[in-house]
Protein backbone atom coordinates (compact mmCIF):
# COMPACT_ATOMS: atom_id res chain seq x y z
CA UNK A 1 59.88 28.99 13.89
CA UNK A 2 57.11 26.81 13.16
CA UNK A 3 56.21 28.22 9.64
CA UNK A 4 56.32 25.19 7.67
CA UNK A 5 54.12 23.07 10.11
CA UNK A 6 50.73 25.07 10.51
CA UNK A 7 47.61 22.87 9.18
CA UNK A 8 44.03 23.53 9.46
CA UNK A 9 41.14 21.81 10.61
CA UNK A 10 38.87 21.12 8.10
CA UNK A 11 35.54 21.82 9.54
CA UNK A 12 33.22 24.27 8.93
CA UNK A 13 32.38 24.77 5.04
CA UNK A 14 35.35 22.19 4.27
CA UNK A 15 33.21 19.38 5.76
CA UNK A 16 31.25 19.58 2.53
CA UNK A 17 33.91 19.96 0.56
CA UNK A 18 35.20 17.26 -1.25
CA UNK A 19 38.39 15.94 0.05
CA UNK A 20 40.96 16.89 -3.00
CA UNK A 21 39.55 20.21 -3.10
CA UNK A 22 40.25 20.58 0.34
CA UNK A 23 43.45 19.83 0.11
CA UNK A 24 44.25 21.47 -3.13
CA UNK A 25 42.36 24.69 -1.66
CA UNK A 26 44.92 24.35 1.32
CA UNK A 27 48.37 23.70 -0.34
CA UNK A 28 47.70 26.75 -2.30
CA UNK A 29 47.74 28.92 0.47
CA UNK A 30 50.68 27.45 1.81
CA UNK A 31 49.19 24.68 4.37
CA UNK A 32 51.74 21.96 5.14
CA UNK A 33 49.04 19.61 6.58
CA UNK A 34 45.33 18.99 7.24
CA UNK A 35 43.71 17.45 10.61
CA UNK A 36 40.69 15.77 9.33
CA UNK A 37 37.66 14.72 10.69
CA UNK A 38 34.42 12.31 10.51
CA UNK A 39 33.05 14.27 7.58
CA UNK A 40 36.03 12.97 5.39
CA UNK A 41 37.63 10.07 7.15
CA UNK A 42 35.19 7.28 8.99
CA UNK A 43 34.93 3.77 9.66
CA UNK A 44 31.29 4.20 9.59
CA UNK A 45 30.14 4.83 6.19
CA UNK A 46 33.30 4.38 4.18
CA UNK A 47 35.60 1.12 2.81
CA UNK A 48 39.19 0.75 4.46
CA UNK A 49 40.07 1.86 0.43
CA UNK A 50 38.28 4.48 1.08
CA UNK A 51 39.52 5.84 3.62
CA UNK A 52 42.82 4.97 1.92
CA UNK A 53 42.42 7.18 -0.75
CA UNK A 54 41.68 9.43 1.07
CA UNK A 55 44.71 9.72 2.92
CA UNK A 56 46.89 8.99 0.03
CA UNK A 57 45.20 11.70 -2.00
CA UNK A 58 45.78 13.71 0.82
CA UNK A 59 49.86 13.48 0.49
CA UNK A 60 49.93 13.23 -3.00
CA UNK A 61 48.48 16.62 -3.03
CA UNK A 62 51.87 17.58 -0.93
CA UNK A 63 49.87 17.32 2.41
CA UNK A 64 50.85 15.49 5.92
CA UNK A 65 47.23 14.84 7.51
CA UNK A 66 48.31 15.94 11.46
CA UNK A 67 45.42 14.30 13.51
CA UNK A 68 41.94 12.99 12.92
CA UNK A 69 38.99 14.80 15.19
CA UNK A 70 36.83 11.84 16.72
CA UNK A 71 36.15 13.93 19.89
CA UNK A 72 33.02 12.14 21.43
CA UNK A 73 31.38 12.28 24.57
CA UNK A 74 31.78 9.54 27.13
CA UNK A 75 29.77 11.51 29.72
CA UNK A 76 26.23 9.53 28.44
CA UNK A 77 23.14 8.84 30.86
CA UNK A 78 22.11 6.83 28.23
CA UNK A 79 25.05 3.50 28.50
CA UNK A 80 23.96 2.34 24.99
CA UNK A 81 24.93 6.20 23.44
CA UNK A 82 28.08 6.16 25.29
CA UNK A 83 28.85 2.46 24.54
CA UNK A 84 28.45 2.92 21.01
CA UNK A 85 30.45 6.17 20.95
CA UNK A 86 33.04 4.40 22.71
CA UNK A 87 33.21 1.86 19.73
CA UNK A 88 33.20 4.40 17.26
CA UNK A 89 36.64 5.52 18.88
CA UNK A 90 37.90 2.23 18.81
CA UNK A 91 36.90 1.79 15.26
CA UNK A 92 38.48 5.18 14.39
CA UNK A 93 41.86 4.28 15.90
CA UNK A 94 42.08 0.98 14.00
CA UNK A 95 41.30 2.97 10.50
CA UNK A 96 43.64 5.51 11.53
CA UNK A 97 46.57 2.70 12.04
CA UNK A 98 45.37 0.97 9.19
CA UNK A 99 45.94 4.11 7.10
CA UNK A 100 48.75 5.54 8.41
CA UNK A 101 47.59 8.33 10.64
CA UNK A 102 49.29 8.72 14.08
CA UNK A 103 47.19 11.10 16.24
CA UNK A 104 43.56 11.18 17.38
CA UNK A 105 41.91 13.68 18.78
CA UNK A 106 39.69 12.93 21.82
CA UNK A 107 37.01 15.16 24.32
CA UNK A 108 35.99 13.74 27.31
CA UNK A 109 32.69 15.42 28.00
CA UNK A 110 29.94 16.35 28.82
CA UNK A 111 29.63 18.85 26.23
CA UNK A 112 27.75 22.50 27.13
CA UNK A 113 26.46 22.98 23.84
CA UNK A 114 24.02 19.71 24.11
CA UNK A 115 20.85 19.77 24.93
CA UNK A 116 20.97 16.03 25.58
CA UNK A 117 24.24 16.33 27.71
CA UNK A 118 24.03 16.00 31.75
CA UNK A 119 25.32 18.88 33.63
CA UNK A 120 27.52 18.34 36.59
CA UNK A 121 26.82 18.80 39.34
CA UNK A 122 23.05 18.97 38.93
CA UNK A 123 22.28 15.98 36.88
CA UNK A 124 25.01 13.84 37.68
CA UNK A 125 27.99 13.67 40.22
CA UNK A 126 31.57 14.65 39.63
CA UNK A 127 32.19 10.60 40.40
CA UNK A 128 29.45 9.18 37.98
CA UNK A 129 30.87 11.40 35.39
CA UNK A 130 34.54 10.71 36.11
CA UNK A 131 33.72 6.95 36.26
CA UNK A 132 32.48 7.12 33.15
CA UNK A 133 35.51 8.58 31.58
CA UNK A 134 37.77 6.12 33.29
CA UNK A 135 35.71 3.14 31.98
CA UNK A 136 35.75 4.85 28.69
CA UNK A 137 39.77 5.49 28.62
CA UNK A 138 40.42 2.09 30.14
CA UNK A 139 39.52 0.49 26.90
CA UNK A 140 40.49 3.36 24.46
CA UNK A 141 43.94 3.73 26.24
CA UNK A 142 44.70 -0.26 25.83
CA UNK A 143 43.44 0.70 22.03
CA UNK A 144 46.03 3.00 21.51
CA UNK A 145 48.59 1.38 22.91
CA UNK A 146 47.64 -1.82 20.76
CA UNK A 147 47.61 -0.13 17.74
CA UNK A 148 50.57 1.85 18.07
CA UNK A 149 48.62 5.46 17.67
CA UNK A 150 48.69 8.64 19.88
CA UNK A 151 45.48 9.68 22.07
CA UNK A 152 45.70 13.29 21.82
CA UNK A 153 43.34 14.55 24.63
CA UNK A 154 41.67 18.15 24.34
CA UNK A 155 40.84 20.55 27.48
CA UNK A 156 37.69 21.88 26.17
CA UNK A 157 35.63 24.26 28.59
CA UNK A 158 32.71 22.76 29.96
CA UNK A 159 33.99 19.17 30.27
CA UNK A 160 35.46 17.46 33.39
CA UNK A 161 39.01 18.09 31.54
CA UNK A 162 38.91 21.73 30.44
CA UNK A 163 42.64 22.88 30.96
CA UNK A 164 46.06 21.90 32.64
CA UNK A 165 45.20 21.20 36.35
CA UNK A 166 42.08 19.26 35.22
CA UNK A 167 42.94 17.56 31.90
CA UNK A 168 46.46 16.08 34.06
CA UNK A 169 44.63 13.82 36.52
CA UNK A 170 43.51 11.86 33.47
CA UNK A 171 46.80 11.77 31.75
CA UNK A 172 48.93 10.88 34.81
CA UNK A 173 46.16 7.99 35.57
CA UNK A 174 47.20 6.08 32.48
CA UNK A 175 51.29 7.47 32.23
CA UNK A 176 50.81 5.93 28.99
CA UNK A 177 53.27 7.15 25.87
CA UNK A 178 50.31 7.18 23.99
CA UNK A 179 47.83 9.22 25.76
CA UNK A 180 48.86 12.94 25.83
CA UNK A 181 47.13 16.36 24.76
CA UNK A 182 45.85 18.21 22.08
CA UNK A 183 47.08 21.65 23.24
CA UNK A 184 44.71 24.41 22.62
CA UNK A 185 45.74 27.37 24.64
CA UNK A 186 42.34 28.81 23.75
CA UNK A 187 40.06 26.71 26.44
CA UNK A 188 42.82 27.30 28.95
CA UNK A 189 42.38 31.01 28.66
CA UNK A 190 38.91 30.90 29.36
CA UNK A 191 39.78 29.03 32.68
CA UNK A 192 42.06 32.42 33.82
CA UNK A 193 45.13 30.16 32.65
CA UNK A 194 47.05 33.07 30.97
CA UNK A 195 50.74 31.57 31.31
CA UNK A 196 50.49 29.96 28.21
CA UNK A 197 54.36 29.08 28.03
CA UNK A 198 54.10 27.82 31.58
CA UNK A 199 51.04 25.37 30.73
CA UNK A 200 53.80 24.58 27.70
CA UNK A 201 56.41 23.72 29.78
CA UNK A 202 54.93 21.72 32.42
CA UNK A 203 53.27 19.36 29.77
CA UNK A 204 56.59 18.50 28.01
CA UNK A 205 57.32 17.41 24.24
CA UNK A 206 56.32 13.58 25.37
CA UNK A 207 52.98 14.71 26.57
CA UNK A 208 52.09 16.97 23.54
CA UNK A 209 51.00 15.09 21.04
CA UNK A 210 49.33 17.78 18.75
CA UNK A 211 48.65 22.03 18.49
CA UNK A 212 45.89 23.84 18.00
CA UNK A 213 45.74 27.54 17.42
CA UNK A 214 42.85 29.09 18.60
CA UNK A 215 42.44 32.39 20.59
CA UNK A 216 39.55 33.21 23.20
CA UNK A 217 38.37 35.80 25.29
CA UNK A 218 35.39 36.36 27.24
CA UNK A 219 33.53 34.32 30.75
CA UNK A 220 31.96 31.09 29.37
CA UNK A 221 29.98 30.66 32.83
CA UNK A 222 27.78 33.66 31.33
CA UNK A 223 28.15 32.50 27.82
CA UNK A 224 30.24 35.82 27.16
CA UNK A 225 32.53 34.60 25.45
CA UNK A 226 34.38 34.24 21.69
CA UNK A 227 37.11 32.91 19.63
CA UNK A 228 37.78 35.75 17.93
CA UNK A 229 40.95 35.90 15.52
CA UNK A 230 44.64 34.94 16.48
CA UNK A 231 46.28 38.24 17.82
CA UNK A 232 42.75 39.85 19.30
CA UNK A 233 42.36 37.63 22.41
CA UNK A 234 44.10 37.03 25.68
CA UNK A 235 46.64 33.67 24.15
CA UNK A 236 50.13 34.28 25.01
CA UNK A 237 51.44 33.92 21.81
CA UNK A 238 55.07 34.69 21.87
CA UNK A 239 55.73 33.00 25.00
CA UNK A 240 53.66 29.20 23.99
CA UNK A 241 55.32 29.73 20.88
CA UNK A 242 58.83 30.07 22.71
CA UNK A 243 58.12 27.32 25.10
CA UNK A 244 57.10 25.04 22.33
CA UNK A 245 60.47 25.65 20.94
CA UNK A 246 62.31 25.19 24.10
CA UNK A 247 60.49 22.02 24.31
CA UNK A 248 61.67 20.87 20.58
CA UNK A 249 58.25 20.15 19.68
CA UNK A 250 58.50 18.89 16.18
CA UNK A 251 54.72 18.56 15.30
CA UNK A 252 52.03 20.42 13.56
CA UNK A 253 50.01 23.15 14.97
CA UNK A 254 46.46 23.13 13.68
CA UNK A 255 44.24 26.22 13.54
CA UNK A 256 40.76 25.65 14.61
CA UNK A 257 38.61 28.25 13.33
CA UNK A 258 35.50 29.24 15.66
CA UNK A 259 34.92 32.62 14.58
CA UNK A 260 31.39 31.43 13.49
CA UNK A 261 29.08 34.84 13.95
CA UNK A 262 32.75 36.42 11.59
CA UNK A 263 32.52 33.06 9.26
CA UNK A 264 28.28 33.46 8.59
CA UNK A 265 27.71 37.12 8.14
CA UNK A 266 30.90 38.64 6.91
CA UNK A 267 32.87 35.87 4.86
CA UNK A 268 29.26 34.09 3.97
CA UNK A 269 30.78 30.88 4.94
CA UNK A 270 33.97 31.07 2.51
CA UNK A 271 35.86 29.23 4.69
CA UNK A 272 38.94 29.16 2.20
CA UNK A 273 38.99 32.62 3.03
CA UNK A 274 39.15 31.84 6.79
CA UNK A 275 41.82 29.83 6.02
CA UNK A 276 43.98 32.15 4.23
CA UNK A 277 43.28 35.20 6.94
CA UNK A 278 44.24 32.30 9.22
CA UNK A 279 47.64 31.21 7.96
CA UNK A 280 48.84 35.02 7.69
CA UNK A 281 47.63 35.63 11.12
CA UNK A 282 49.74 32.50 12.60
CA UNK A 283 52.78 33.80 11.11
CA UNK A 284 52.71 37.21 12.04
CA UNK A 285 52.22 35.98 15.79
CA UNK A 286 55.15 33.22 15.29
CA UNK A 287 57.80 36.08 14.00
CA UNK A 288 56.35 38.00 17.04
């Protein structure tokens, strides 16, 4: 179904991996694309040819690159952090139409996992922290729609937008043709959002803008929780997979692979070999 369009995310031990290996690691196991991020592709720190050859490298290897991962925080205390994170978006969606990539992925925040990041409701309102976003989005939004490149906005648990009935306020606000989602089922799941093809189906092709496949399981108020393998959590595979189709989506579908405590002490951190467990595992759940 969507065999020929599954790409990978290259963090983890790819981020120090130089690019062409990367690439030539992933076409070998049968990749059709890669969804880079900072490590490889960024205004800051690298020329415009640069960043160029790197995406040109990239297809001349027989890769599409699907999205780049920007993904900062605009939830920020501190207005000079979030200013400057807000112009390192800006600056990422100019390289990105300057080199030919169409999709950037974007959080909203505040992140759990930082110890610098305020928690709502304790440390700052629901309103501060939605203000924030809005004054972020206002500018990035008018961005994207400058530049002709797709805001691809990801639910992640723990931010103001962590699934469906929270990330949609945000995208209805702007009703822009730009500004859609990153769907990853996995952070829905966590929320108790189990109809995966429903989720699907109310976002529509126009408002999915990129896939990521990632599986979860667990309560992330107690920290109990995981993203184990694709198959072992509670991701309705067969039925996003169906929707998706129903939908004609015609992108790719990234996996994300978070299976860090699996990645450390049982591959060592081969994370080609993550990648080819991956790739076998997506298929077997797309001829499901």
């Amino acid at each position: 179904m969507f065999e020929d369009r599954i790409a990978f995310l290259a963090g983890l031990g790819f981020s120090s991996m130089p690019a062409d290996k990367v690439v030539s690691e992933l076409k070998a196991l049968g990749y059709a694309a890669v969804e880079w991020t900072l490590a490889h592709f960024n205004p800051r720190g690298q020329t415009a040819a640069e960043r160029q050859a790197v995406v040109d490298m990239t297809h001349q290897g027989g890769l599409a690159v699907s999205e780049l991962v920007v993904q900062q925080d605009y939830v920020c205390k501190d207005d000079k952090a979030r200013e400057d994170r807000v112009a390192l978006t800006l600056e990422c969606i100019d390289a990105c139409a300057e080199a030919g990539i169409t999709t950037v992925n974007l959080f909203t925040g505040p992140a759990p996992w930082d110890p610098q990041a305020p928690k709502v409701p304790s440390d700052i309102s629901h309103g501060m922290a939605w203000d924030m976003i809005i004054d972020s989005f206002d500018r990035i939004v008018s961005a994207l729609e400058r530049r002709k490149v797709h805001g691809a906005v990801e639910g992640v648990w723990g931010h103001l937008c962590n699934d469906y009935f929270t990330t949609r306020p945000l995208i209805d606000h702007y009703n822009s043709p730009f500004l859609g989602v990153n769907f990853d089922p996995s952070h829905g799941v966590l929320k108790g959002n189990f109809d995966t093809g429903w989720i699907v189906r109310h976002w529509g092709k126009d408002a999915i803008k990129h896939v990521h496949l990632k599986d979860a399981i667990g309560i992330p108020e107690d920290g109990r929780f995981l993203f184990p393998f694709l198959g072992e959590g509670r991701v309705d595979w067969k039925g996003m997979f169906s929707a998706l189709a129903e939908l004609g989506y015609e992108g790719y579908l990234s996996i994300e692979f978070e299976s860090f405590t699996y990645h450390r002490q049982v591959l060592h951190g081969n994370t080609v070999e993550a990648a080819r467990r991956s790739i076998a595992d997506a298929k077997a759940l797309m001829a499901l």
